[in-house]
Protein backbone atom coordinates (compact mmCIF):
# COMPACT_ATOMS: atom_id res chain seq x y z
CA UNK A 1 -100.35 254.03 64.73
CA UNK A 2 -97.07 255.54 64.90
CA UNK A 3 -95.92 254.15 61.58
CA UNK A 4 -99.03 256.32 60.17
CA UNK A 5 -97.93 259.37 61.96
CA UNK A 6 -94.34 259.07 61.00
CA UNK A 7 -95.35 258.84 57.49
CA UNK A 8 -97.31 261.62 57.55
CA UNK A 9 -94.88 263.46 59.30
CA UNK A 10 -92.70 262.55 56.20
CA UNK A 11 -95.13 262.95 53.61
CA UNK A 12 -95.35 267.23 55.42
CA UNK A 13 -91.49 267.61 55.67
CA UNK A 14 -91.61 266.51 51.84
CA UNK A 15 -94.12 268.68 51.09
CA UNK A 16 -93.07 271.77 53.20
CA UNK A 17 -89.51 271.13 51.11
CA UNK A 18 -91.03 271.06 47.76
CA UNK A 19 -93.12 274.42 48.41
CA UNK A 20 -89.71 276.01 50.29
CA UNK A 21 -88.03 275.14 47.24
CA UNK A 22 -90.26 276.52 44.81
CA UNK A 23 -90.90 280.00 46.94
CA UNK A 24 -86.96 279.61 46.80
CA UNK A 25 -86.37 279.58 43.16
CA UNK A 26 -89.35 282.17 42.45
CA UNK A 27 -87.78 284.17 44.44
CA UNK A 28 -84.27 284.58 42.43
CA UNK A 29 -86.40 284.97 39.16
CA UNK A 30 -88.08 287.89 41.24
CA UNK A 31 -84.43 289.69 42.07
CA UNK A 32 -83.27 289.03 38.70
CA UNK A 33 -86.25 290.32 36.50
CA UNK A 34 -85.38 293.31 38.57
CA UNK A 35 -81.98 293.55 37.41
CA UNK A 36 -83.40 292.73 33.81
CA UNK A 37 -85.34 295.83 34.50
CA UNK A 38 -82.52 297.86 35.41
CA UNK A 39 -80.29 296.98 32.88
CA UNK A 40 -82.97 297.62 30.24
CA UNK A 41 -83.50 301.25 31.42
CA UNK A 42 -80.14 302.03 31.57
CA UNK A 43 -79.50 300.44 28.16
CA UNK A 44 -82.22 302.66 26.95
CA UNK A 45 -81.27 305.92 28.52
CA UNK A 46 -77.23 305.48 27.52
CA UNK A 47 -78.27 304.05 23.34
CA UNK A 48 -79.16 307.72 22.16
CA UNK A 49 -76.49 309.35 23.64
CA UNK A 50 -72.80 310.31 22.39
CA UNK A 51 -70.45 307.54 22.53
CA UNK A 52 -67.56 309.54 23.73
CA UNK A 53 -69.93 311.10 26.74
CA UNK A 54 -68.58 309.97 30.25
CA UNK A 55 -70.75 307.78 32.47
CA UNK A 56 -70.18 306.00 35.58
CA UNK A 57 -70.28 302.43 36.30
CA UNK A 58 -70.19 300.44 39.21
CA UNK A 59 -67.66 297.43 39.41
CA UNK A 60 -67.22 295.44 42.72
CA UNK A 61 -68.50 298.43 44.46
CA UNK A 62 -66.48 300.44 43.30
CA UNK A 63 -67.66 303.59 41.39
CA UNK A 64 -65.05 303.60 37.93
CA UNK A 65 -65.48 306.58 35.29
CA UNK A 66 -65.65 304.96 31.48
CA UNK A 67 -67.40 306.47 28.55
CA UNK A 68 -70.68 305.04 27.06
CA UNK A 69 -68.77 303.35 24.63
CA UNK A 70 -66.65 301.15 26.94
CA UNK A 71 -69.81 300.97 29.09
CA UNK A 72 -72.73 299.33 26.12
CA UNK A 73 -70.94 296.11 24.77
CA UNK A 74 -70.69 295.18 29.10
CA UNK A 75 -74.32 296.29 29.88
CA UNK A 76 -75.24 294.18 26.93
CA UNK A 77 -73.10 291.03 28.16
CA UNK A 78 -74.96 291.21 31.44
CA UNK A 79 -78.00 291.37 30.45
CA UNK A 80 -77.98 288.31 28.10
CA UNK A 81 -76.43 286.87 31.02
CA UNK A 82 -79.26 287.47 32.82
CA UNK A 83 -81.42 286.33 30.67
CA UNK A 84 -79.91 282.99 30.47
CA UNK A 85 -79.97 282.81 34.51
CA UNK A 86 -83.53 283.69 34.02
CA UNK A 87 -84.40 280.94 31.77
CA UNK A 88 -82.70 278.57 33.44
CA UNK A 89 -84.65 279.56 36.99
CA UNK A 90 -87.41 278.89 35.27
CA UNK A 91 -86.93 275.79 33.48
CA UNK A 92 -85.96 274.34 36.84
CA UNK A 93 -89.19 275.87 38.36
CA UNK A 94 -91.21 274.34 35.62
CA UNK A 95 -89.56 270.86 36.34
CA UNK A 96 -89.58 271.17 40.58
CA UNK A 97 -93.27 272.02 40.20
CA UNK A 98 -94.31 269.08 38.02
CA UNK A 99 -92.04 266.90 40.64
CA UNK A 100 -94.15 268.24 42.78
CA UNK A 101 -97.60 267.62 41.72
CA UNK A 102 -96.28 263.98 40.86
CA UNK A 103 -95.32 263.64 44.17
CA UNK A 104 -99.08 264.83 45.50
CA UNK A 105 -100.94 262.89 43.12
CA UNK A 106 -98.35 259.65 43.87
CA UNK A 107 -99.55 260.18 48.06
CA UNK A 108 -102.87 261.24 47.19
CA UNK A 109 -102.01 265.00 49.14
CA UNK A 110 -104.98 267.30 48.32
CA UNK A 111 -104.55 271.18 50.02
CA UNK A 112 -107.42 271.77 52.39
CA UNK A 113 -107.59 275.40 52.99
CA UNK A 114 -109.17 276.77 55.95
């Protein structure tokens, strides 16, 4: 009887980790779409204007004066980089989640909601 428990108390702690996990890593994509957002405006509201025009950037937390010239080809680095985080995040969500399900068919775990 207590080898059934402990298993099942297993079998939860696995399954509370997997869904922690995920939450986890859905999260990040979350916060970084929303710097994906950012950077897009920003791109889009600086592209029209003249390059030698001042703007205001902030590095490190620090607030440094550059012109919209200096500031595009960075803005541009960061959000590629972003992108690539982004992709990344969610080929690893894709593979955690199919872990996952593999792991609920393998101990026959079905999701009773009450």
């Amino acid at each position: 009887m207590t080898e059934q428990i402990s298993r099942q108390q297993y079998l939860q702690n696995q399954y509370n980790a997997y869904k922690s996990q995920l939450q986890q890593i859905a999260q990040k994509i979350v916060d970084l779409e929303t710097d994906a957002d950012e950077h897009k405006l920003v791109n889009e509201t600086l592209k029209p204007l003249n390059k030698d025009r001042r703007c205001f950037r902030m590095i490190h937390g620090v607030l440094v004066e550059q012109t919209v010239e200096t500031v595009m080809p960075a803005l541009q680095t960061n959000q590629e980089g972003i992108q690539k985080a982004m992709d990344a995040l969610l080929e690893q969500y894709k593979e955690l989640e199919a872990e996952f399900s593999k792991f609920q068919k393998d101990n026959k775990i079905q999701v009773v909601r009450q």
